[in-house]
Protein backbone atom coordinates (compact mmCIF):
# COMPACT_ATOMS: atom_id res chain seq x y z
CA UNK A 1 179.87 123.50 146.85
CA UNK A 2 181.52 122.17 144.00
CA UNK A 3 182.17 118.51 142.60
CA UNK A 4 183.82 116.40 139.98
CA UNK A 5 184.05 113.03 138.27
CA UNK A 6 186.06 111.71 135.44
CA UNK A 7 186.51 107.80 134.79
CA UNK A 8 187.60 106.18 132.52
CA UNK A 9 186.22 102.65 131.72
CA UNK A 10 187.32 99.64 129.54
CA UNK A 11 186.42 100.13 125.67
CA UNK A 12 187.62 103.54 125.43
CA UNK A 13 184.80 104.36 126.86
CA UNK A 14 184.79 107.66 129.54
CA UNK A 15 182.45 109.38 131.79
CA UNK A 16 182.72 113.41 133.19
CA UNK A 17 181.13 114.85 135.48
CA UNK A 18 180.58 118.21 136.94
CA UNK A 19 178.74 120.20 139.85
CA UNK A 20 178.22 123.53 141.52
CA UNK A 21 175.07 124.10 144.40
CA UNK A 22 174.87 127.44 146.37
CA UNK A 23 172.34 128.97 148.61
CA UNK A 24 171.11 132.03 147.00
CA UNK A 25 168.59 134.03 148.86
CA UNK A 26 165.29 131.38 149.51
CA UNK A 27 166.51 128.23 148.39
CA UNK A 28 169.27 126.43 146.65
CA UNK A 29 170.73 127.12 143.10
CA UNK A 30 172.19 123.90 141.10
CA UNK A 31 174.27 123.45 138.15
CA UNK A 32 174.93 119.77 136.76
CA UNK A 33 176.44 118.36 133.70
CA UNK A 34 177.33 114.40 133.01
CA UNK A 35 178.80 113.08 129.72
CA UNK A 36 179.42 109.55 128.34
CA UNK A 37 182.22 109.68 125.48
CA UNK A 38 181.65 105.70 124.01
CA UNK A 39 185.07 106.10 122.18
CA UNK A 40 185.23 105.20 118.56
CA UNK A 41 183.40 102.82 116.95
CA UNK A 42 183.82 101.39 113.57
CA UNK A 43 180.76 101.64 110.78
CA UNK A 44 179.49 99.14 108.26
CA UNK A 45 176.78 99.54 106.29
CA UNK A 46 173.92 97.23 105.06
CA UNK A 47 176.15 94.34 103.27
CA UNK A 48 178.59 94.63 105.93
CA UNK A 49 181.28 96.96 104.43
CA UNK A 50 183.77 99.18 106.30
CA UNK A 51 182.43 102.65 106.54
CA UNK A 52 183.96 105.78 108.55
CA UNK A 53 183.96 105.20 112.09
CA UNK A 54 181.94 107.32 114.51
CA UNK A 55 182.11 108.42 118.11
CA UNK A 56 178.64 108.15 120.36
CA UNK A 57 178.24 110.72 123.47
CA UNK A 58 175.67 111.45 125.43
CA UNK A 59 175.81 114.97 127.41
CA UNK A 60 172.97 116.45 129.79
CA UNK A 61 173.14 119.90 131.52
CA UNK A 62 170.72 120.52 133.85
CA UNK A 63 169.94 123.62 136.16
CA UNK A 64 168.39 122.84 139.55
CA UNK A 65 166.48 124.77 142.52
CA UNK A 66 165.55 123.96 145.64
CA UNK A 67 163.73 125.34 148.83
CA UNK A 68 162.21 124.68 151.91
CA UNK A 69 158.14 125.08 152.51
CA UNK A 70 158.20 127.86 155.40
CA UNK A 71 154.58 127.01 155.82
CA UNK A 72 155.22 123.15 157.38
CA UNK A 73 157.83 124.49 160.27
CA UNK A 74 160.26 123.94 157.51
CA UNK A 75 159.39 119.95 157.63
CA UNK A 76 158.72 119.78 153.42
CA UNK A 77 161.01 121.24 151.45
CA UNK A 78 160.52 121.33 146.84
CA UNK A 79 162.89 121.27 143.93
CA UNK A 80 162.47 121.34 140.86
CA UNK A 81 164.87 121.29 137.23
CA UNK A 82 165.32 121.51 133.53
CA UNK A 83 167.35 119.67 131.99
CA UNK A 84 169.05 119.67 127.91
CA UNK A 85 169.83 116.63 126.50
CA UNK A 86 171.53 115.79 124.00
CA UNK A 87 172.29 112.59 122.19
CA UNK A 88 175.10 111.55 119.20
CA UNK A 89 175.30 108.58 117.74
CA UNK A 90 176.11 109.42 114.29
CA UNK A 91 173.88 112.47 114.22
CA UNK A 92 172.57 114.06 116.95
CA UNK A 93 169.23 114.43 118.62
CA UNK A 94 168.09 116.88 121.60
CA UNK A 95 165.63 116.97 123.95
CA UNK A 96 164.16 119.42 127.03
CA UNK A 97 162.95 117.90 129.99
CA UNK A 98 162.12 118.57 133.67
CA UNK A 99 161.91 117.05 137.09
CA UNK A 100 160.37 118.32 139.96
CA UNK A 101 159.75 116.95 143.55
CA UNK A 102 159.01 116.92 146.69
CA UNK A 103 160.33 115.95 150.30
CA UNK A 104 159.10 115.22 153.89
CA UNK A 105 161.47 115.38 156.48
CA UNK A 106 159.14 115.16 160.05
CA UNK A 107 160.57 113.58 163.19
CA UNK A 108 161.09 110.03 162.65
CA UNK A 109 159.26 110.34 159.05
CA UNK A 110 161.26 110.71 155.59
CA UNK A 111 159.63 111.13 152.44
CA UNK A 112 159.57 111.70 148.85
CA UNK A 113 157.53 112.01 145.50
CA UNK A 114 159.32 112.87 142.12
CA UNK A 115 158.09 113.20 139.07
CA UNK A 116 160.81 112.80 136.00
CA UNK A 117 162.06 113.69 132.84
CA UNK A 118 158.54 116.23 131.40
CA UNK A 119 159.77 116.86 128.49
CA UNK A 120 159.87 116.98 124.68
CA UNK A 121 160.34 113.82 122.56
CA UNK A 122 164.12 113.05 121.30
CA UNK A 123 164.19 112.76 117.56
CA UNK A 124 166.81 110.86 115.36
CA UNK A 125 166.75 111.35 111.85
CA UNK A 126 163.03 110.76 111.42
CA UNK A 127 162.21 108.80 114.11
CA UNK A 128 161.42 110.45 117.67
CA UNK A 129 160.80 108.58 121.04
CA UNK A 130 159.65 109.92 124.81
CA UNK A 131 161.71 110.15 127.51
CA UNK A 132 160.90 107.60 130.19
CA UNK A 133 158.01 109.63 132.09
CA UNK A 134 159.09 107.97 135.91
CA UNK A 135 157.10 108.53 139.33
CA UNK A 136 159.16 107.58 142.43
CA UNK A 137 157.96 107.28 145.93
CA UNK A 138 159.75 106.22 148.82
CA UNK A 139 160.25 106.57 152.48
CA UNK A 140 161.55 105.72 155.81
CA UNK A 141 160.26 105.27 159.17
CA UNK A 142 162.32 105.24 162.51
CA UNK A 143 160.11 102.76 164.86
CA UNK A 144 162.32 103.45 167.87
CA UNK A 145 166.24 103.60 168.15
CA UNK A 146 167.81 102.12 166.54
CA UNK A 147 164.90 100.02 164.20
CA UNK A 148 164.27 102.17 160.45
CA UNK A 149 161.89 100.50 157.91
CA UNK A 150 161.75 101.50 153.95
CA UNK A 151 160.00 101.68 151.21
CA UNK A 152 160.30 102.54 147.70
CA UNK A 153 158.25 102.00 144.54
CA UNK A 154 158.56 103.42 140.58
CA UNK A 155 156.16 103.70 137.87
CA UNK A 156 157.48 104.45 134.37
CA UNK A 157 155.94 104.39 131.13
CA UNK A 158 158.60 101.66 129.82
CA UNK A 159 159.49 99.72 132.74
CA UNK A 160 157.01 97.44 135.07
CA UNK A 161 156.21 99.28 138.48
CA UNK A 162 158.14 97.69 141.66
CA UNK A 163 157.88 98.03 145.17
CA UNK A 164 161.21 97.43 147.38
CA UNK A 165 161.21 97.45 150.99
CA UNK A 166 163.91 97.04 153.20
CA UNK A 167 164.95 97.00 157.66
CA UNK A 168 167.95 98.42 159.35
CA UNK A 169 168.86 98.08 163.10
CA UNK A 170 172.17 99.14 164.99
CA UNK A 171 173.35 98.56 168.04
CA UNK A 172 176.24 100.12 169.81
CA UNK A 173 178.89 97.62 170.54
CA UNK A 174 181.19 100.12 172.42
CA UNK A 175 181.45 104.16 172.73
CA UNK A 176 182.82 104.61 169.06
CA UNK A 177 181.89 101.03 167.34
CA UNK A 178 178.01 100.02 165.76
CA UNK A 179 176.59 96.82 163.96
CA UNK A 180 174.04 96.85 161.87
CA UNK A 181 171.67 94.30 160.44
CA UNK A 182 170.06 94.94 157.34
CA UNK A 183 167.93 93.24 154.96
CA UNK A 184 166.13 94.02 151.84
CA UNK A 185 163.46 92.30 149.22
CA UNK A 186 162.42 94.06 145.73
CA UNK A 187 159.87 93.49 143.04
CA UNK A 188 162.41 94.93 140.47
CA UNK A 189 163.88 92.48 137.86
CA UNK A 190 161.25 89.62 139.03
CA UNK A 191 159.36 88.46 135.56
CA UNK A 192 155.66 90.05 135.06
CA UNK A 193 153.09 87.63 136.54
């Protein structure tokens, strides 16, 4: 399976994108890379003179795989990648990192734990910073046809935890039409108490 994505958005600014995922003997194989191209953007230094201009991008490759847990009748299945970063402003910084999780996928059960972005620090000039260290859960639950509750919840190191929940339920209006009601509350974005 292969995939694409190239857009380009106002300010010169344009975003790429590029996948490949194929089975390959136990699992799944994955190939990713993203890129933002911020367009060019003119420099001043200190006492606001005109310097050269520069040109920003951000680029990430990232190499992904993926497999079922024969050991849970094939109900929990693991991935895990690396990913290499790298960052330009007017020099350019790089980081490794890694992600790895995990997913339940039972009868009317749906679940998931993923731990993001292990990695080394990214380092401009002198100054290096951490990559967001994030821990997402979330899950569904199908009470009976056609009723599914949710929940989801983060933890980062640079971002206040929230919890969002949210309902669905359809019902068939005719052999090939459904409604659906469905509502939603979050923590995210509220102001810390």
């Amino acid at each position: 399976t292969m995939g694409g994505t190239y857009a380009v958005l106002p300010g010169e600014i344009s975003y790429s994108h590029g996948s490949w995922a194929s089975p390959m003997g136990l699992g799944c194989f994955g190939l990713n890379y993203s890129a933002v191209n911020y367009g060019s953007i003119q420099g001043y230094n200190d006492s606001g003179f005109v310097t050269s201009a520069f040109s920003p991008k951000d680029q990430a490759l990232a190499l992904g795989w993926g497999s079922l847990l024969p050991w849970f009748e094939n109900a929990i299945s693991w991935g895990l990648s690396a990913k290499y970063l790298n960052l330009k402003i007017t020099k350019e910084a790089t980081a490794l990192a890694g992600d790895i999780g995990l997913h339940l996928n039972a009868k009317n059960l749906n679940g998931a734990l993923v731990i993001q972005n292990l990695g080394t620090k990214i380092k401009f000039i002198d100054e290096g910073f951490q990559l967001p260290l994030t821990i997402r859960m979330g899950g569904s639950w199908t009470l009976k046809r056609p009723v599914l509750v949710t929940a989801e919840t983060s933890f980062s190191i640079d971002q206040t935890p929230y919890i969002s929940l949210g309902y669905e339920q359809r019902q068939w209006i005719s052999s090939t039409w459904q409604a659906a009601i469905r509502g939603g509350i979050s923590s995210e974005g509220y102001p810390d108490s």
